[in-house]
Protein backbone atom coordinates (compact mmCIF):
# COMPACT_ATOMS: atom_id res chain seq x y z
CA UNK A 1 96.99 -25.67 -147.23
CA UNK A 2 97.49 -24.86 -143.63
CA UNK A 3 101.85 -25.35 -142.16
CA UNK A 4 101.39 -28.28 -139.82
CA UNK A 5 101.82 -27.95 -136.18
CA UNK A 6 104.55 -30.27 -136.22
CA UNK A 7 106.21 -32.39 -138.71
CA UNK A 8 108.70 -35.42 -139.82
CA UNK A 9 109.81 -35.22 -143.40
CA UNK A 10 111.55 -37.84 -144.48
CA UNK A 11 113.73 -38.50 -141.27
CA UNK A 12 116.10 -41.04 -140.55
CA UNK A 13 117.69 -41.84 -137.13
CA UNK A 14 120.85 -44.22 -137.15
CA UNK A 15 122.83 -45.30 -133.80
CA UNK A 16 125.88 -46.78 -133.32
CA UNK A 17 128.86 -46.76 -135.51
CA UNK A 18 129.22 -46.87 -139.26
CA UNK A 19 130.76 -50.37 -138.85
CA UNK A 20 127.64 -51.02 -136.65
CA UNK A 21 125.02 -48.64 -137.22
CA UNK A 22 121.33 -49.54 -136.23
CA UNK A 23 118.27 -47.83 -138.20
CA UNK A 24 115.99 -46.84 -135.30
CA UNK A 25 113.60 -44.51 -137.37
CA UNK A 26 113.92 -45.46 -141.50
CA UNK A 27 112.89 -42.14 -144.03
CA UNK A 28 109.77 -41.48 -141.78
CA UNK A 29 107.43 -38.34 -142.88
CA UNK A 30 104.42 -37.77 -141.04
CA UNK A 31 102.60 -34.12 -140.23
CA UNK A 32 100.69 -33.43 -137.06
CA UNK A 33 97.56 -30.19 -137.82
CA UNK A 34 96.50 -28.66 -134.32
CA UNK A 35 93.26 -28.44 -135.86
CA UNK A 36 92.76 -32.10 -136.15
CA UNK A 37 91.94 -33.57 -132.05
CA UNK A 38 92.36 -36.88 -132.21
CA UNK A 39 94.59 -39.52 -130.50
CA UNK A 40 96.59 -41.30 -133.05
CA UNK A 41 98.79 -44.36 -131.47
CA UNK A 42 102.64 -45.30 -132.33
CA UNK A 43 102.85 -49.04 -131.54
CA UNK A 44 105.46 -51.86 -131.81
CA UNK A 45 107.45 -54.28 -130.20
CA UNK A 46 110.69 -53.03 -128.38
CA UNK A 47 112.99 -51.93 -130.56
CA UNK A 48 110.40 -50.98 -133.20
CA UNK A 49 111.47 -46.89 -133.59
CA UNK A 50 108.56 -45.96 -131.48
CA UNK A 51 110.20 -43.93 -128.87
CA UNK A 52 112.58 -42.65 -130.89
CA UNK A 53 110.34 -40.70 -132.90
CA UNK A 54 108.66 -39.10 -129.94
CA UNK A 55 112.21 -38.23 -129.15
CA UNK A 56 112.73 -36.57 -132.32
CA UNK A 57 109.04 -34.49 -132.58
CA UNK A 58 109.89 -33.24 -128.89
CA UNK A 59 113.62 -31.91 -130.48
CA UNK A 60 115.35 -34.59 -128.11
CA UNK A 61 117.56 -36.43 -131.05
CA UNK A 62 118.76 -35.02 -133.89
CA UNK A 63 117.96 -36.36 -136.90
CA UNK A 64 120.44 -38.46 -138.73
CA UNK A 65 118.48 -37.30 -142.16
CA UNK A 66 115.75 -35.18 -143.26
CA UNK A 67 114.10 -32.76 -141.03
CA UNK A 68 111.77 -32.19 -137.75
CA UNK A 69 109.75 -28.84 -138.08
CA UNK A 70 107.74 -26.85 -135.83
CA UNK A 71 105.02 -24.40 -137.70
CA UNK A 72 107.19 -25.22 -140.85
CA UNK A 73 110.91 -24.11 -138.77
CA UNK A 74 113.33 -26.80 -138.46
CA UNK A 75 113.35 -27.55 -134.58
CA UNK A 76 117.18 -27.26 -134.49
CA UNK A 77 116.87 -23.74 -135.88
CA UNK A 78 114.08 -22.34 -132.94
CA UNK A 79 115.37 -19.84 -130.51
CA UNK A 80 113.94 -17.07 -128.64
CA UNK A 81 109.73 -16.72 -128.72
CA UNK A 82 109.95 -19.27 -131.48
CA UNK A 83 111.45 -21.57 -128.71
CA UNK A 84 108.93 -20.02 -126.23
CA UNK A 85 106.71 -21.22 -128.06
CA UNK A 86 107.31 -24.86 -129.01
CA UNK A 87 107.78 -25.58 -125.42
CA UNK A 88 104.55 -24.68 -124.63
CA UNK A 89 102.12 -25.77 -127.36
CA UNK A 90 104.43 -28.97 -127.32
CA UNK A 91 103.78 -31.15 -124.02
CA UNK A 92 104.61 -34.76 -122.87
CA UNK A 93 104.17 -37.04 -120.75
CA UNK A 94 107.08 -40.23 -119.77
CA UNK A 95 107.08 -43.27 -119.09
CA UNK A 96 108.53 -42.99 -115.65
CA UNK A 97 106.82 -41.00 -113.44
CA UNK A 98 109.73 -40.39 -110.95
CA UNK A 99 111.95 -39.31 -113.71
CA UNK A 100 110.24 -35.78 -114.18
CA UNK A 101 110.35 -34.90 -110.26
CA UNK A 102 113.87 -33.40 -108.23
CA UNK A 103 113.20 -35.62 -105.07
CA UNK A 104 114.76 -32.27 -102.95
CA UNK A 105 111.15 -30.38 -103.81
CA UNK A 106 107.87 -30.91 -102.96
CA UNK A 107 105.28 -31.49 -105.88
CA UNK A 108 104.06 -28.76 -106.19
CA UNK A 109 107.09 -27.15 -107.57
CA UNK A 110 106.21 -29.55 -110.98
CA UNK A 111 103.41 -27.36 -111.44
CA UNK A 112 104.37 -23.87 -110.24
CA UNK A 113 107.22 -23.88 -112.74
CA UNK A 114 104.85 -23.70 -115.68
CA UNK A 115 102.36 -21.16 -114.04
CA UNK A 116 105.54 -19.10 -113.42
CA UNK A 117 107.21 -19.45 -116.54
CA UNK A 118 104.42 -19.15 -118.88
CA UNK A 119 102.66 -16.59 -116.79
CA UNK A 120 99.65 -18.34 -116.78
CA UNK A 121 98.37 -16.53 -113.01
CA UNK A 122 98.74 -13.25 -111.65
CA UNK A 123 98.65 -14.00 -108.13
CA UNK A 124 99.77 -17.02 -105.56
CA UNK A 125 96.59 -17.38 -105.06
CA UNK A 126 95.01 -17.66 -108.53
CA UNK A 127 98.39 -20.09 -109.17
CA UNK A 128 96.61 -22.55 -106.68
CA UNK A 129 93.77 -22.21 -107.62
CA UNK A 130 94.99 -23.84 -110.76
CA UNK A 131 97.09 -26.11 -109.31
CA UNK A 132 94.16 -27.62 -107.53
CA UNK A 133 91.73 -27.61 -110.41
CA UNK A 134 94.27 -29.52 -112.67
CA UNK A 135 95.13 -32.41 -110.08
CA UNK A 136 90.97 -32.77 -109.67
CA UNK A 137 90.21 -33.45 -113.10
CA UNK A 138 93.16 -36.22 -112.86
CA UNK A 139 91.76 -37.99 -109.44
CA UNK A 140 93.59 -36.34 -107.10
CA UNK A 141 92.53 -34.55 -104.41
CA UNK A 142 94.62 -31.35 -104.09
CA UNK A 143 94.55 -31.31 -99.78
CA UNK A 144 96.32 -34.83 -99.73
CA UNK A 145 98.75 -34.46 -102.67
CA UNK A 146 100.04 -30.46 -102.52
CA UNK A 147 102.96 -29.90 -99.75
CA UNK A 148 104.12 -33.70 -100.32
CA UNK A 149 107.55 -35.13 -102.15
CA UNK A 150 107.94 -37.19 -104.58
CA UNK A 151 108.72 -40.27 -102.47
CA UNK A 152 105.75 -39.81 -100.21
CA UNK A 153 102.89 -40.66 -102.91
CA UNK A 154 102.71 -43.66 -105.33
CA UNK A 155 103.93 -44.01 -108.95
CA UNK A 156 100.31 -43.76 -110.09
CA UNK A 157 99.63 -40.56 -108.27
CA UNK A 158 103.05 -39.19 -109.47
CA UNK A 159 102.11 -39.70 -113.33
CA UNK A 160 98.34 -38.44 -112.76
CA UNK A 161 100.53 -34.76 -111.56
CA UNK A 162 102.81 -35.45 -114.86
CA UNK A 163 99.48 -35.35 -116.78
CA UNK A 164 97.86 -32.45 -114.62
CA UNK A 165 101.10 -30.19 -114.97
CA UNK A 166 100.52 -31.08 -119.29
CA UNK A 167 96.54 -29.91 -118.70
CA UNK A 168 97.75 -26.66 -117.50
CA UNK A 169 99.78 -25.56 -120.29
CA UNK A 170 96.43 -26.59 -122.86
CA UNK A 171 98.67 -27.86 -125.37
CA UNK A 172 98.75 -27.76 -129.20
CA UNK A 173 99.61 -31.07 -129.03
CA UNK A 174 100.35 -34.22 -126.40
CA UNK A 175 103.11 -36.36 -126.65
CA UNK A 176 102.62 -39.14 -124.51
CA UNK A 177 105.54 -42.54 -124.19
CA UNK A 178 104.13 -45.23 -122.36
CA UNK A 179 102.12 -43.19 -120.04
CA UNK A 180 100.58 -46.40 -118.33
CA UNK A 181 102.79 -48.99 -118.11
CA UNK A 182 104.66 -48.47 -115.27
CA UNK A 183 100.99 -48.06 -112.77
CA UNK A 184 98.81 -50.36 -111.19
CA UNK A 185 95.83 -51.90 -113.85
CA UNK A 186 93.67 -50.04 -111.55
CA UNK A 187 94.82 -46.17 -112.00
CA UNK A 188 95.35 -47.15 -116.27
CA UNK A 189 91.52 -46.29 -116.58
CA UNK A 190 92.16 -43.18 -114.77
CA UNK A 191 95.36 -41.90 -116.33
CA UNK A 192 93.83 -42.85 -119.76
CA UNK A 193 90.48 -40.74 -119.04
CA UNK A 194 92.60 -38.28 -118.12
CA UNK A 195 94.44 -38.17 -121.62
CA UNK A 196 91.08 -38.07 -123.39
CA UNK A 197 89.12 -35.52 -120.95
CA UNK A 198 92.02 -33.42 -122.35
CA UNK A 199 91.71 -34.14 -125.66
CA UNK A 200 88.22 -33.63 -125.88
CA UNK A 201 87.82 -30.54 -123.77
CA UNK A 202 90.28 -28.89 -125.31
CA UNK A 203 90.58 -30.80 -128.69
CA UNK A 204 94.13 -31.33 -127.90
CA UNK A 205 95.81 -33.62 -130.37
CA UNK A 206 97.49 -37.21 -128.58
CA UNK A 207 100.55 -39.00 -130.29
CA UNK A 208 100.09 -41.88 -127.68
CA UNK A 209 103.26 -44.02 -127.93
CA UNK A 210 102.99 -47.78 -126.22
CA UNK A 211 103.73 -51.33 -126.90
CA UNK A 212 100.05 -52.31 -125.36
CA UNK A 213 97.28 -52.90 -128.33
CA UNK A 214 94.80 -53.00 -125.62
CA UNK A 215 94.76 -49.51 -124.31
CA UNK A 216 95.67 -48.35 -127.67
CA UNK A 217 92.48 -49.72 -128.88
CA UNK A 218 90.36 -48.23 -125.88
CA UNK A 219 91.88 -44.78 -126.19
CA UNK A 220 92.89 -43.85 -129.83
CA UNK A 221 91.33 -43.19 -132.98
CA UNK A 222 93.90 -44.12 -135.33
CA UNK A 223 97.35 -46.38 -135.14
CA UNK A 224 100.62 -46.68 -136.65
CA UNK A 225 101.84 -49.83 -136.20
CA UNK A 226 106.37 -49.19 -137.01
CA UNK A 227 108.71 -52.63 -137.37
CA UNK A 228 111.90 -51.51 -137.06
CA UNK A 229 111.42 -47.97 -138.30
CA UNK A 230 109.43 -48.47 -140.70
CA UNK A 231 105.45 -48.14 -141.24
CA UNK A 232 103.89 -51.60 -141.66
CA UNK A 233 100.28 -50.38 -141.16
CA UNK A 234 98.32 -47.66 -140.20
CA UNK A 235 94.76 -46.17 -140.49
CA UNK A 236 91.23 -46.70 -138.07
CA UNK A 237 92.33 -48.42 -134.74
CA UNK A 238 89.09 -50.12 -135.00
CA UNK A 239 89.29 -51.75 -138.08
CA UNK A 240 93.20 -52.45 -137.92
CA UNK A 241 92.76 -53.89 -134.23
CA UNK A 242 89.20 -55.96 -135.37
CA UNK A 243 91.02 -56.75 -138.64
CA UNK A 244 94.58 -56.88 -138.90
CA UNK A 245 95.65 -56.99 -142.56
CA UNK A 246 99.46 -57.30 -142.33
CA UNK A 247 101.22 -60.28 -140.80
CA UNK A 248 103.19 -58.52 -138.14
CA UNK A 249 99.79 -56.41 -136.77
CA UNK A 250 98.34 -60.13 -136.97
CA UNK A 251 101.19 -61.64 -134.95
CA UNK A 252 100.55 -58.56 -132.40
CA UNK A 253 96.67 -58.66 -132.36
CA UNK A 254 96.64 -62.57 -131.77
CA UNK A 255 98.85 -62.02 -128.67
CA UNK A 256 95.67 -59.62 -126.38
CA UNK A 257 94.20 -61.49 -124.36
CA UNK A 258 90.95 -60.72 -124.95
CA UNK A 259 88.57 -61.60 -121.96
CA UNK A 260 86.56 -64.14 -123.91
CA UNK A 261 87.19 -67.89 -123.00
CA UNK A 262 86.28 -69.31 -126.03
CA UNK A 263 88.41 -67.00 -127.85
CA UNK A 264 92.21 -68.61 -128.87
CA UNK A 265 95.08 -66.54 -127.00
CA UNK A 266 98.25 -66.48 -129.97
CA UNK A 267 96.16 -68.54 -132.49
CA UNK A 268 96.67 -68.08 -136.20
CA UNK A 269 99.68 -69.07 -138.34
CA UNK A 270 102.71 -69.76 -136.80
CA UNK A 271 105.44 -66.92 -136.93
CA UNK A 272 109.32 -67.31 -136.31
CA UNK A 273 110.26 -65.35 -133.06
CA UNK A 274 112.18 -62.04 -133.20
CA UNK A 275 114.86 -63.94 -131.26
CA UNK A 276 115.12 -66.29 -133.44
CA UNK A 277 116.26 -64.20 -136.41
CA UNK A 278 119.84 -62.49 -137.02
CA UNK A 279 119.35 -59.77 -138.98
CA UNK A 280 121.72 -58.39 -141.62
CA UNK A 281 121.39 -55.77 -144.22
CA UNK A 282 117.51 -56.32 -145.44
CA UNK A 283 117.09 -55.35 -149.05
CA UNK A 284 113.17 -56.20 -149.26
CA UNK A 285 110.60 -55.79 -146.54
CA UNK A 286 111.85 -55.88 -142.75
CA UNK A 287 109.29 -58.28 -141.52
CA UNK A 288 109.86 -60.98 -144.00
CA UNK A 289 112.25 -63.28 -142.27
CA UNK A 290 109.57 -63.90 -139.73
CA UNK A 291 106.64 -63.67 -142.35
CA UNK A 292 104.93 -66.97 -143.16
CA UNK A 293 103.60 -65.53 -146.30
CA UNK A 294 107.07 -64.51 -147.70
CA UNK A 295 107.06 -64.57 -151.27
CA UNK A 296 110.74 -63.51 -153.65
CA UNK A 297 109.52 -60.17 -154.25
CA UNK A 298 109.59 -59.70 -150.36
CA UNK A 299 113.85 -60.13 -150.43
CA UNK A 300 114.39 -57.63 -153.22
CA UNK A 301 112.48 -54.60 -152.38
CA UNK A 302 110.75 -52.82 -149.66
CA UNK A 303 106.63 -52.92 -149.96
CA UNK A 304 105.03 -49.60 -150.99
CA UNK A 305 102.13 -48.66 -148.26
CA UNK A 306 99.07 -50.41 -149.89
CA UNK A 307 95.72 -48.40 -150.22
CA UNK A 308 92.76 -50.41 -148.33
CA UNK A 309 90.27 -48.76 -147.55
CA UNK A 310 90.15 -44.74 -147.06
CA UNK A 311 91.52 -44.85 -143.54
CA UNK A 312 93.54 -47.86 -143.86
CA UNK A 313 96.56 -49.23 -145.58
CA UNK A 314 99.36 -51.61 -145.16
CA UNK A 315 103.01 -52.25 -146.74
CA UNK A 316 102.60 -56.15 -147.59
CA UNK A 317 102.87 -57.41 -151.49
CA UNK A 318 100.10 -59.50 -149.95
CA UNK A 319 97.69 -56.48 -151.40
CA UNK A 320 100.27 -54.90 -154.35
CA UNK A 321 97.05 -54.80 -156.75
CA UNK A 322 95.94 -52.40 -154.83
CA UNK A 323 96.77 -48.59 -155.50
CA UNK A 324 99.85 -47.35 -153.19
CA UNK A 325 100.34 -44.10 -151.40
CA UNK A 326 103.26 -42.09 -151.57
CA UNK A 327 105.29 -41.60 -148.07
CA UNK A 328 104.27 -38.32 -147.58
CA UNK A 329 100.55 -39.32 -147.93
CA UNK A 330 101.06 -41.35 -144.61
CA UNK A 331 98.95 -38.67 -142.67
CA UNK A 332 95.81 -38.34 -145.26
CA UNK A 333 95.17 -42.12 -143.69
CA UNK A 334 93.99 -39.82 -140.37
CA UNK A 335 92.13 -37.28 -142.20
CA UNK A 336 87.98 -36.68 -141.58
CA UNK A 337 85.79 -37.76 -144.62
């Protein structure tokens, strides 16, 4: 068996203090192959762990527990070409477009920085040339976007560059937090073409992190759907998003608006609101003071992840006759028949 590209085993991240700590990610294991191209979406509601763990796989946090690992080599233990080389097979791309740009340089700079570091042209003008064919297969046309700053183009055009500069470097793998939610409707079908002309030209691999079921159902092929750290399903975005299996996905399904009229908008059973609900120390499964299929076993002990289908498996007792997978199985949900 093949070291994965990169990995979670069995991580937990905690904030706050001890008197007040808050379980963002909870015993998470989950390993990413380079040879497997396909666009697998982290979604949840805020607060859900979902950033956090692109955090950790890009070496941001620290775990609190267990270990993130790069070709098998903890991430806090890289240095030198090891380093080298995370930081370039290991892209992303934010949530805020503006964030990634020093408003003092003109945009080019976001992308001469990688050609320069990573060598990846031998001359200024074979650097351009690069430059230019990067922002065209984004939607930009080089003449009207190269020699500008930051401030001068919009926050759609600025994230179409973040994506660009992540093209250049080919990637082993793209980690991607909201890439879409802070630009017009309009550019979401570009920037999200963009994402998958990359993955399928250069069968890069996409962790696509969002909150939006819609253009994680246009873009990905599989989904994890996290509850306060935890996993609550995960397999085939199509049959997850056409047939949700555990309450929570339901609750977050039933809330697209799909653009059918005769279609309900938030039908389906009624669900007690996030708000509504003051958590304390859960011994059983997360969800189940909002669940309105709660049964006693819920309150003692968390749900195992609850084999489906091949590709598809959820941690509800609603389906405990069903054969469970172990943690670390969590990726064989995303492997090819």
């Amino acid at each position: 068996m093949s070291t994965p590209l990169l990995e979670l085993r069995n991580v937990t991240k905690i904030f706050g203090s001890k008197d007040n700590p808050t379980v963002a990610l909870d015993d998470m294991t989950l390993a990413m192959d380079e040879s497997f191209p396909k666009i697998i979406t982290v979604a949840g509601e805020s607060g859900s762990g979902k950033t956090t763990m692109g955090m950790l796989l890009l070496g941001f946090y620290e775990p609190t527990w267990g270990q993130v690992l790069f070709r098998g080599q903890p991430l806090s233990a890289l240095k030198g070409d090891h380093l080298f080389q995370f930081r370039r097979e290991i892209q992303a791309v934010f949530q805020d477009p503006f964030a990634v740009y020093n408003p003092f340089y003109k945009v080019d700079n976001l992308l001469e920085i990688p050609i320069k570091n990573f060598k990846l042209a031998h001359s200024s003008s074979g650097a351009r040339e690069l430059m230019e064919d990067a922002l065209e297969r984004v939607g930009l046309r080089p003449e009207e976007t190269l020699g500008r700053y930051p401030h001068q183009l919009s926050g759609g055009q600025r994230q179409r560059i973040a994506v660009a500069r992540a093209m250049l470097l080919k990637p082993k793998l793209l980690i991607t937090d909201e890439p879409v939610s802070m630009v017009d409707a309009s550019l979401r079908s570009t920037i999200l073409k963009a994402l998958r002309g990359l993955n399928q030209e250069f069968g890069t691999p996409i962790f696509y992190i969002t909150h939006d079921l819609t253009t994680a159902y246009h873009i990905s092929d599989y989904i994890i759907i996290l509850y306060r750290g935890s996993v609550m399903e995960a397999g085939n975005v199509d049959t997850i998003i056409r047939n949700p299996k555990h309450p929570y996905t339901q609750l977050l399904v039933s809330s697209i608006p799909w653009p059918d009229p005769d279609l309900a908008w938030g039908g389906g059973e009624e669900m007690i609101q996030s708000s509504q609900v003051a958590f304390k120390t859960i011994t059983g499964c997360k969800f189940a003071p909002r669940c309105p299929y709660k049964m006693d076993i819920c309150d003692t002990k968390p749900p195992a992840l609850f084999s489906l289908e091949r590709d598809h498996a959820a941690a509800c007792y609603l389906y405990r006759d069903s054969e469970s997978l172990a943690r670390e199985e969590l990726a064989s949900l995303f492997a090819e028949a």
